[in-house]
Protein backbone atom coordinates (compact mmCIF):
# COMPACT_ATOMS: atom_id res chain seq x y z
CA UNK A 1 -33.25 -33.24 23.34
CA UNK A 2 -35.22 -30.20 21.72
CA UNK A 3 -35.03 -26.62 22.82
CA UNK A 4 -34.02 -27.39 26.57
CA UNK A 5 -33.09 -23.58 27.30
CA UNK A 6 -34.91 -21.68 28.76
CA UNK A 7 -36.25 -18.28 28.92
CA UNK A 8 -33.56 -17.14 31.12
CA UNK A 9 -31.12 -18.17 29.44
CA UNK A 10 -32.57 -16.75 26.01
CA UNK A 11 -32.53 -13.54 27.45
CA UNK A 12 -28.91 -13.28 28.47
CA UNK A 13 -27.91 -14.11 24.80
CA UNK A 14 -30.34 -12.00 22.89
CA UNK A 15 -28.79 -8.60 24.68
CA UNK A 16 -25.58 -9.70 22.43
CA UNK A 17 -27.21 -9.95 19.57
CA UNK A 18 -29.01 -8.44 16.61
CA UNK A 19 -32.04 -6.56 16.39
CA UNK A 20 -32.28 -2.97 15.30
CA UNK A 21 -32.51 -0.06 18.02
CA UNK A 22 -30.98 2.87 19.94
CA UNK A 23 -27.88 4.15 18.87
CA UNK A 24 -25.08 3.43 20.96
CA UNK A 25 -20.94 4.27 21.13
CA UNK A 26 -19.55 1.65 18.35
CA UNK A 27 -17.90 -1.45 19.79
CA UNK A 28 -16.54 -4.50 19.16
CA UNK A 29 -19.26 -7.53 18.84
CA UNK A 30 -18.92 -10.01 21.34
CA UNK A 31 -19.36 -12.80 18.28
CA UNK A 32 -16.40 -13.65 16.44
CA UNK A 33 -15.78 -11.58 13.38
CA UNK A 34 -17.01 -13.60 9.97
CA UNK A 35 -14.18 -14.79 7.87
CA UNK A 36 -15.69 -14.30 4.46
CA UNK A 37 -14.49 -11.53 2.32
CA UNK A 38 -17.87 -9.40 2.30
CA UNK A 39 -19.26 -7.04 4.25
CA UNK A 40 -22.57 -8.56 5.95
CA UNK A 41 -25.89 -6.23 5.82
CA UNK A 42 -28.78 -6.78 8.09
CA UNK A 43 -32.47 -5.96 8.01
CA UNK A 44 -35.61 -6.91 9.54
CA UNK A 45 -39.49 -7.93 8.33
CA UNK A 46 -42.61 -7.95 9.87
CA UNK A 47 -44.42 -10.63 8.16
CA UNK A 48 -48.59 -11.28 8.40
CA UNK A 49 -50.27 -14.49 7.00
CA UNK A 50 -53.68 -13.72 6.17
CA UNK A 51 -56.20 -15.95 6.07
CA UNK A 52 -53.74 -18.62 8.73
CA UNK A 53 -54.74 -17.88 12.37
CA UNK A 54 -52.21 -17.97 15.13
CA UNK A 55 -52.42 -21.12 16.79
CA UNK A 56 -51.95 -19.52 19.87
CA UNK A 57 -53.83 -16.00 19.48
CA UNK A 58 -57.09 -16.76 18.62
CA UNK A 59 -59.09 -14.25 15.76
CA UNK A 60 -55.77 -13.04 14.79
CA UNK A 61 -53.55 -13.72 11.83
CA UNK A 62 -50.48 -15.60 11.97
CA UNK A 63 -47.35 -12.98 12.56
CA UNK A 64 -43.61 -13.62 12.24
CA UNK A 65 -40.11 -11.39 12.73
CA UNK A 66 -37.45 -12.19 10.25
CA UNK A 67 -33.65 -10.89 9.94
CA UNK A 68 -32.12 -11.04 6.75
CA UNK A 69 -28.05 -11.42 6.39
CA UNK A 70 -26.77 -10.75 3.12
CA UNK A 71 -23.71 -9.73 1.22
CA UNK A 72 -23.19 -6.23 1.32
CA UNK A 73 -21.66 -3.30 -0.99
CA UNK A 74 -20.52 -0.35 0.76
CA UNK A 75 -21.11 0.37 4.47
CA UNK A 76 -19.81 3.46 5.04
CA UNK A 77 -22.85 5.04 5.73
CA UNK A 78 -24.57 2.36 7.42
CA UNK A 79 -24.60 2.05 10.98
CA UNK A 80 -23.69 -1.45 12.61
CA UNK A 81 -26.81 -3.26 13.76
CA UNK A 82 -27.55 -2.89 17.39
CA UNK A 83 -27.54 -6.00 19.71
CA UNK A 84 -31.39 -5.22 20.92
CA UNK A 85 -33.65 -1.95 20.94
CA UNK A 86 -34.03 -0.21 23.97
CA UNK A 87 -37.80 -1.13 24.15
CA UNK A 88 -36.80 -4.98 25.12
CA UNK A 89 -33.66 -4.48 27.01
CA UNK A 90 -35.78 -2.79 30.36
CA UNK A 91 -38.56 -6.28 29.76
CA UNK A 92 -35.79 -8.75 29.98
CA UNK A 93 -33.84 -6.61 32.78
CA UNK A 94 -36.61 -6.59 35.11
CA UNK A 95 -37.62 -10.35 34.10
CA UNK A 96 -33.70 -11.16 35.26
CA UNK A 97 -32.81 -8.70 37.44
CA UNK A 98 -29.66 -7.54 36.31
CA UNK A 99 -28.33 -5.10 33.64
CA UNK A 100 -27.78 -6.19 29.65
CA UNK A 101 -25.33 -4.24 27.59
CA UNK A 102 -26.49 -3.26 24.61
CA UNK A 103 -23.76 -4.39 21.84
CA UNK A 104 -23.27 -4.71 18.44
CA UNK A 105 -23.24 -7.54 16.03
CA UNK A 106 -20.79 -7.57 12.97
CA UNK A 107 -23.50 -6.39 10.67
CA UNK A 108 -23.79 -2.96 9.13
CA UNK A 109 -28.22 -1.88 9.60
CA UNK A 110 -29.61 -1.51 6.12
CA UNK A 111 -26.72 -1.41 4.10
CA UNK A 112 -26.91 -1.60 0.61
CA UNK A 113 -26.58 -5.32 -1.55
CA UNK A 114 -23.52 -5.96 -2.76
CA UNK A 115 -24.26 -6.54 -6.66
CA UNK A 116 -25.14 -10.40 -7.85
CA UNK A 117 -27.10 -13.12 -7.07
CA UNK A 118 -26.84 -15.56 -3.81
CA UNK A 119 -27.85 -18.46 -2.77
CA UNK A 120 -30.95 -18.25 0.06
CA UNK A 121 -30.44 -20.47 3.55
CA UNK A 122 -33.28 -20.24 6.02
CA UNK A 123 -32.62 -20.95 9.97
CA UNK A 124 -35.24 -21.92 12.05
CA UNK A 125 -33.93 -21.96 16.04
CA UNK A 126 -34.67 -24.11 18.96
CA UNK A 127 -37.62 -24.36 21.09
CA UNK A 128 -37.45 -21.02 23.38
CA UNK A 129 -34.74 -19.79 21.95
CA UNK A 130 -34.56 -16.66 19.68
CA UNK A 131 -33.36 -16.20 16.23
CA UNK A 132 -30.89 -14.28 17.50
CA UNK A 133 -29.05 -17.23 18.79
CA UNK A 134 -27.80 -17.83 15.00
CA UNK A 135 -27.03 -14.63 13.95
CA UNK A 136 -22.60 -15.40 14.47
CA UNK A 137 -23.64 -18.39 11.69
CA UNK A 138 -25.70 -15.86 9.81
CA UNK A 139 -23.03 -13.27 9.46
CA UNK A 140 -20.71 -16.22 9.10
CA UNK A 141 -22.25 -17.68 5.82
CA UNK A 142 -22.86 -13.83 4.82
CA UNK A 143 -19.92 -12.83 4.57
CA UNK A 144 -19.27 -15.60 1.97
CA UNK A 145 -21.94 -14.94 -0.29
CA UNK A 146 -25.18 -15.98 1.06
CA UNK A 147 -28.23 -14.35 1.79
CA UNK A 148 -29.47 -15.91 5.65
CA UNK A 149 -33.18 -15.57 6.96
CA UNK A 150 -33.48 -15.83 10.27
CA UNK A 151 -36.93 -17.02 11.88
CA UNK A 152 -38.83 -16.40 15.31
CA UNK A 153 -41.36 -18.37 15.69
CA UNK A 154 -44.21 -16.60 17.15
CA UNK A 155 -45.32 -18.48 20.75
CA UNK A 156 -42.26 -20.32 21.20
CA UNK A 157 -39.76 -17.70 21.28
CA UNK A 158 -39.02 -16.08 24.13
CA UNK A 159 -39.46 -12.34 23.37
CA UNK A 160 -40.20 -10.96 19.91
CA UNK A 161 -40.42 -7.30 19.08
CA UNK A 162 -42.81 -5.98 16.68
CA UNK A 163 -42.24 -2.69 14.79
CA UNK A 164 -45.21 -1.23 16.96
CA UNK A 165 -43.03 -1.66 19.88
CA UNK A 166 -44.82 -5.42 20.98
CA UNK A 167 -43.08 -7.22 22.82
CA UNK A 168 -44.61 -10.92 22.42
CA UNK A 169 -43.94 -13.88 24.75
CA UNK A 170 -43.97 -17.60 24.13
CA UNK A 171 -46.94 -19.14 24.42
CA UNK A 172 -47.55 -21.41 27.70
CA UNK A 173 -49.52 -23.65 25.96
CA UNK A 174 -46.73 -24.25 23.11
CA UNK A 175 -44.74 -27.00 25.27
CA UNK A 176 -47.52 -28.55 26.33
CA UNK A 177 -48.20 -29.84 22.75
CA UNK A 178 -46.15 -33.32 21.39
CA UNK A 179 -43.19 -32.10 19.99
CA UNK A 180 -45.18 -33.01 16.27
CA UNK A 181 -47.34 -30.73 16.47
CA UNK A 182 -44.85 -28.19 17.61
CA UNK A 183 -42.77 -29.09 14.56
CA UNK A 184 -45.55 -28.47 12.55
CA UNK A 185 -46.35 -25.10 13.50
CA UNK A 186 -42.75 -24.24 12.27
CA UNK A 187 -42.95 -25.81 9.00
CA UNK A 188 -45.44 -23.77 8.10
CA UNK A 189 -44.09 -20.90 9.06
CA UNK A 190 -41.45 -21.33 7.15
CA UNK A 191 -43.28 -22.39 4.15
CA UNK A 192 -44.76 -19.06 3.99
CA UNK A 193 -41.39 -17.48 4.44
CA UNK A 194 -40.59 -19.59 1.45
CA UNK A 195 -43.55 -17.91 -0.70
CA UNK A 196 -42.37 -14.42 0.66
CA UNK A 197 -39.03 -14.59 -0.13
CA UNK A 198 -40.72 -15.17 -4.36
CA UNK A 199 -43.19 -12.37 -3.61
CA UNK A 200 -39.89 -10.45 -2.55
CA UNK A 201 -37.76 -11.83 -5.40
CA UNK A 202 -40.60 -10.79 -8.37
CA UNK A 203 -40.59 -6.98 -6.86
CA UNK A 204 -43.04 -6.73 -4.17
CA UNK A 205 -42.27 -5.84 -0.64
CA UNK A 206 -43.44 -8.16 1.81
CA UNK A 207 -43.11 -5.79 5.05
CA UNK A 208 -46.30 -5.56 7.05
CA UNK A 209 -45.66 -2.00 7.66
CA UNK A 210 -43.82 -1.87 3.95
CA UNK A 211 -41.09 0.00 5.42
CA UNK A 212 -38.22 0.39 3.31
CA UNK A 213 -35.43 -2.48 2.46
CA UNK A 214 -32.15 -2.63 1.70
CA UNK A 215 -31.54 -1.65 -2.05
CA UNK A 216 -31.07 -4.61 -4.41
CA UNK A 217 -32.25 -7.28 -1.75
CA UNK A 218 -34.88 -9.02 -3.87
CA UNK A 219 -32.89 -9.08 -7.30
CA UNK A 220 -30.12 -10.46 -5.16
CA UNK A 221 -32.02 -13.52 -4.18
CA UNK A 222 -31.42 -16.78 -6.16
CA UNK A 223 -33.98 -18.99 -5.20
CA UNK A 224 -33.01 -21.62 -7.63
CA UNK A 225 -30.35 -22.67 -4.53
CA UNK A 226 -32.00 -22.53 -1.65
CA UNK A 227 -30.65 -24.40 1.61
CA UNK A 228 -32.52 -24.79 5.26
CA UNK A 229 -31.00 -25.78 8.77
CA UNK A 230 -31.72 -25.03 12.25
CA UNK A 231 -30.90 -25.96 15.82
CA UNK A 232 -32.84 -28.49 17.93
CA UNK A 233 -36.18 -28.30 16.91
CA UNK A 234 -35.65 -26.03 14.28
CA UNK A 235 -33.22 -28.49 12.92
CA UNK A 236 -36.18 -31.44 12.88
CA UNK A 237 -38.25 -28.07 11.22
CA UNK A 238 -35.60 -27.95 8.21
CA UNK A 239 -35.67 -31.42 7.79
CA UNK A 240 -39.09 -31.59 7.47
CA UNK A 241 -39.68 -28.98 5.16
CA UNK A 242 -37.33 -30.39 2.96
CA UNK A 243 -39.01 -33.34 2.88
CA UNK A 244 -42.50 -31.84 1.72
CA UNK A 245 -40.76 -29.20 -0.13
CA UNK A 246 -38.17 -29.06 -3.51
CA UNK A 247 -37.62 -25.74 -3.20
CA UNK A 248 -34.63 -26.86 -0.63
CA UNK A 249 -31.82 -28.15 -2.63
CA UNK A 250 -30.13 -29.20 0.45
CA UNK A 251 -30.64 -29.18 5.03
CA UNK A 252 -28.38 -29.31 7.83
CA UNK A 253 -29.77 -30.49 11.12
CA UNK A 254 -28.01 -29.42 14.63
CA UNK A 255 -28.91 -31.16 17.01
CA UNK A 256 -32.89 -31.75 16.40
CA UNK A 257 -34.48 -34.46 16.32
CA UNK A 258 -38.41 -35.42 17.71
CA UNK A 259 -37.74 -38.36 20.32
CA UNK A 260 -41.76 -39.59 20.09
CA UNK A 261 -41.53 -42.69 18.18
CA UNK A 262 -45.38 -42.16 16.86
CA UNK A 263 -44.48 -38.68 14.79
CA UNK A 264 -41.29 -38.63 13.31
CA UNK A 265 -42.80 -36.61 10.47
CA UNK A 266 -42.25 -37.83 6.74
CA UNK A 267 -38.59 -36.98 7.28
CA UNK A 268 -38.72 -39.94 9.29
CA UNK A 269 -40.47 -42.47 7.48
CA UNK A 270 -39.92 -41.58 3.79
CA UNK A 271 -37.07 -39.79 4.27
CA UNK A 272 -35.60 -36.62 2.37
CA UNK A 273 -34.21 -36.86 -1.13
CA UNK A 274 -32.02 -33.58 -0.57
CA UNK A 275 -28.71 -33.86 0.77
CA UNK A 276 -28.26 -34.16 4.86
CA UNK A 277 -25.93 -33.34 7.48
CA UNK A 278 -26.86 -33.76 10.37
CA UNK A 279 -24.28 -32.42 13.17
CA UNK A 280 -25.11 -33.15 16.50
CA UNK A 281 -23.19 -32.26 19.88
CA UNK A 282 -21.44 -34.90 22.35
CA UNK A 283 -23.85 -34.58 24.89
CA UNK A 284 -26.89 -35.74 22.35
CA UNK A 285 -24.93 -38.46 21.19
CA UNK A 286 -23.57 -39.64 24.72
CA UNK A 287 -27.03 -39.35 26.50
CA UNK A 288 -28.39 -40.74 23.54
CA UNK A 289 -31.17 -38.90 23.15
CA UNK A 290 -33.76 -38.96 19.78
CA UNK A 291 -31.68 -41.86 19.03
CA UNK A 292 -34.16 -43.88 17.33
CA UNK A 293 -35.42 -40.59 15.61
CA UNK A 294 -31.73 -39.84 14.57
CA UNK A 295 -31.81 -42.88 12.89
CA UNK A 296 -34.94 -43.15 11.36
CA UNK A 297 -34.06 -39.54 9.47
CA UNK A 298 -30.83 -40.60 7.99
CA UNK A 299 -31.86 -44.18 7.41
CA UNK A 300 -34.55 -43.39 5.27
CA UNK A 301 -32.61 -40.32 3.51
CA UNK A 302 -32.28 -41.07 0.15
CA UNK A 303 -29.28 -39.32 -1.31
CA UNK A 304 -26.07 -37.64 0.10
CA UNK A 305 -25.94 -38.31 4.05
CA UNK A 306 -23.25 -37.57 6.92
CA UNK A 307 -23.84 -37.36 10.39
CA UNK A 308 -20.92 -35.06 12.46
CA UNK A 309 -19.97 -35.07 16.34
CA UNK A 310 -18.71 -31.86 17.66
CA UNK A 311 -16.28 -33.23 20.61
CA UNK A 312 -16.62 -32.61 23.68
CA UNK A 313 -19.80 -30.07 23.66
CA UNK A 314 -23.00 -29.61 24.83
CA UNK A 315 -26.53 -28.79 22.90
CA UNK A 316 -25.96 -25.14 23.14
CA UNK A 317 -22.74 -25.46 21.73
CA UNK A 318 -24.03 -25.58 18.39
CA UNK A 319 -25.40 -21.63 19.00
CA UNK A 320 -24.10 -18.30 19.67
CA UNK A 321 -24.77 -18.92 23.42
CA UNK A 322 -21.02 -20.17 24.10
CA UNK A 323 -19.62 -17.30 23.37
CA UNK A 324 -21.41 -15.09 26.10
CA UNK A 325 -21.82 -17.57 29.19
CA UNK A 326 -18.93 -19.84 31.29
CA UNK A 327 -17.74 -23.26 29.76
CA UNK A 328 -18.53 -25.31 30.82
CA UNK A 329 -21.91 -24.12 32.18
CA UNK A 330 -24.76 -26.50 34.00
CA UNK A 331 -28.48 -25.47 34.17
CA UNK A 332 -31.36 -27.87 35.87
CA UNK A 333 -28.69 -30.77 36.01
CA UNK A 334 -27.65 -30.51 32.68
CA UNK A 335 -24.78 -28.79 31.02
CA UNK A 336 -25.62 -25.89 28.28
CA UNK A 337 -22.40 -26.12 26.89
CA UNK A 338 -19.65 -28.18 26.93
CA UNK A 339 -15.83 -27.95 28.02
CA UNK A 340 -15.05 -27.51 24.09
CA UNK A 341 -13.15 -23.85 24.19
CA UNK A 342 -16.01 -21.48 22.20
CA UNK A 343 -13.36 -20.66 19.68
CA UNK A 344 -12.51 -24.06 18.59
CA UNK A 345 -16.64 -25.10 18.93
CA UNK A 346 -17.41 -21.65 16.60
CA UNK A 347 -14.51 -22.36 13.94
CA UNK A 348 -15.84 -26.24 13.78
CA UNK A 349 -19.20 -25.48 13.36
CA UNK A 350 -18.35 -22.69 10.62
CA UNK A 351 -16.32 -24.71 8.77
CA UNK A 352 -18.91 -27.51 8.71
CA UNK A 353 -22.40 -25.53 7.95
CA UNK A 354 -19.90 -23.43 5.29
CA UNK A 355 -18.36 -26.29 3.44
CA UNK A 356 -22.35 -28.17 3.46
CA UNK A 357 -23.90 -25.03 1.66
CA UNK A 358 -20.93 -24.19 -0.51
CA UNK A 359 -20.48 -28.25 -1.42
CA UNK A 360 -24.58 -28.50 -2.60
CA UNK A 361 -25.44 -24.74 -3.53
CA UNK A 362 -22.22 -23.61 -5.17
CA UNK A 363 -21.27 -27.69 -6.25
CA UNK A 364 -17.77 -26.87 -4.88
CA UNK A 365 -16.11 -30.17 -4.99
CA UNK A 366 -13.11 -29.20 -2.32
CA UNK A 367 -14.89 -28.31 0.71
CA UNK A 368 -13.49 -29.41 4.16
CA UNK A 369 -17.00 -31.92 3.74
CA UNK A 370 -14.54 -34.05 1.08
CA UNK A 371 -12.12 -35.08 4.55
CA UNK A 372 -14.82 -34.39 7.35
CA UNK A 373 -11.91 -35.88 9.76
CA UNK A 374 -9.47 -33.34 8.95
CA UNK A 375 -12.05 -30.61 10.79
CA UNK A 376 -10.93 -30.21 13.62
CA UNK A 377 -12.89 -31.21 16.85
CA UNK A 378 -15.61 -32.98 14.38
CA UNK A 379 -15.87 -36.56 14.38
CA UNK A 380 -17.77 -38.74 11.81
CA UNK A 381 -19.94 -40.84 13.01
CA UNK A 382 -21.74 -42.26 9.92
């Protein structure tokens, strides 16, 4: 099961979100408030790969959006980020039909870095689904001393806007590709995020347009520590690239996993040497779909492994999407999330993608990973 929702459904969630835009009367954020001790900032990049042309543009140069979470100093004159600008809201109105609030997230627009040096996770998100979908697990691992990238994949996502006010659909053509080559295409996008995030580490600003960043953001990057997950396919996308890559010290899959048994990708037949969690939702495990891929990825992992249940949800469940639609909710015969109440499915999946990082980029030895069964509404399933 990779990257069922659609379009649609992408929209409603990304008008809760983050991206920056208009100014609006402050709020409260429809995501649950992060439970680390830090402030989280927020910022975005316009990234261009010269020389690698768009697989779906052609005579044009790969592009990418990025948000960037990150511990924060002091906010008090720093606006909280915006859920979308006011140039997409009126594109995904008139695509739906309805009006889309404009709310906040919990995280304060170009604040300042809080002094020191984090670890790095990357997120890559399912297929048609936005990187805004992970921004509550962004802030989450934020707030606790991490510095989050956030990824839209150019073609797949569902809208992206550019800083010259572009607003850039997926791709038709992208799902009509095996889910291989689709995974591909995402591995190397984040590879070059990888070699950005050194370019923006050794002083240089990465920014297409070079606008300004957030003081301290590169110094505050410790890219000796640097973790990858992602949902659905973006979760087969982190697995990947840590298995071509060293750079990640350690993945977390939710939910992804490519079901064609001829391109499992090298995660699947030589398997990663990182550690792996791999957290997948009820309905994944009771439909049993990308079984045999499931299986192939943590058979042939080669160090640390678990593999989680949350009960009683569905695939979206492992997103931000349950906290801004009815559970449980069905779409095209299927359910989008499960009867799991969002609270419990948020504090389970926070508690499981916290303890991972902290356990293998912090080597804290007490996480909630040492008893996985004491988490509540998260079985262990190998």
């Amino acid at each position: 099961m990779v990257g069922r929702l659609i379009a649609v459904s992408a929209a409603m969630a990304v008008s809760v979100l983050h991206a920056a835009g208009a100014q609006a009367a402050p709020s409260a954020s429809m995501l649950p408030t992060p439970a680390g001790p830090m402030p989280v900032g927020t910022t975005t990049m316009h990234l261009v790969q010269h020389g690698r042309p768009d697989p779906f543009t052609p005579n044009t140069d790969r592009e990418l959006m990025m948000s960037v979470f990150y511990p924060a100093g002091d906010v008090t004159n720093s606006p909280r980020a915006h859920a979308l600008s006011a140039i997409v809201v009126p594109v995904l109105e008139r695509q739906l039909g309805v009006s889309l609030p404009v709310l906040l997230s919990n995280s304060y627009q170009e604040a300042p870095v809080a002094a020191g040096s984090y670890p790095v996770v990357l997120y890559s998100p399912g297929q048609s689904t936005p990187r805004l979908l992970g921004t509550g697990t962004a802030e989450e691992l934020a707030s606790h001393g991490y510095v989050v990238v956030t990824i839209d994949h150019t073609g797949d996502s569902p809208a992206i806007e550019f800083p010259d006010g572009r607003i850039v659909g997926a791709a038709p053509e992208f799902t009509a590709i095996p889910g291989g080559q689709r995974r591909d295409i995402q591995v190397a996008d984040v590879e070059f995020v990888l070699d950005t995030l050194t370019a923006l580490h050794a002083g240089i600003n990465p920014d297409a347009e070079n606008r300004a960043l957030p003081t301290g953001l590169g110094a505050a990057l410790d890219l000796t520590h640097i973790g990858g997950f992602g949902h659905s396919l973006g979760g087969t996308t982190a697995v990947e690239v840590a298995s071509q890559d060293q750079r990640i010290s350690a993945v977390l899959d939710m939910d992804g996993a490519i079901p064609d048994s001829d391109d499992w990708g090298k995660s699947g037949t030589d398997g990663v040497s990182q550690p792996l969690l791999v957290l997948r939702s009820a309905q994944t495990v009771d439909s049993g779909a990308g079984r045999e891929a499931f299986a192939a990825m943590l058979d042939h992992a080669q160090g640390w492994k678990l593999e989680l249940e949350l009960e009683n949800s569905a695939h979206e469940d492992l997103t931000d999407l349950n906290q801004i639609i009815p559970s449980p909710m069905y779409l095209g015969g299927g359910a989008m999330v499960g009867p799991i109440p969002p609270a419990r499915a948020n504090t389970a999946l926070r508690t499981a993608v916290t303890a991972f990082f902290d356990k293998f980029l912090r080597a804290n030895r007490s996480t909630a990973l040492e008893h996985p069964n004491s988490i509540p509404d998260i079985t262990v399933m190998r």
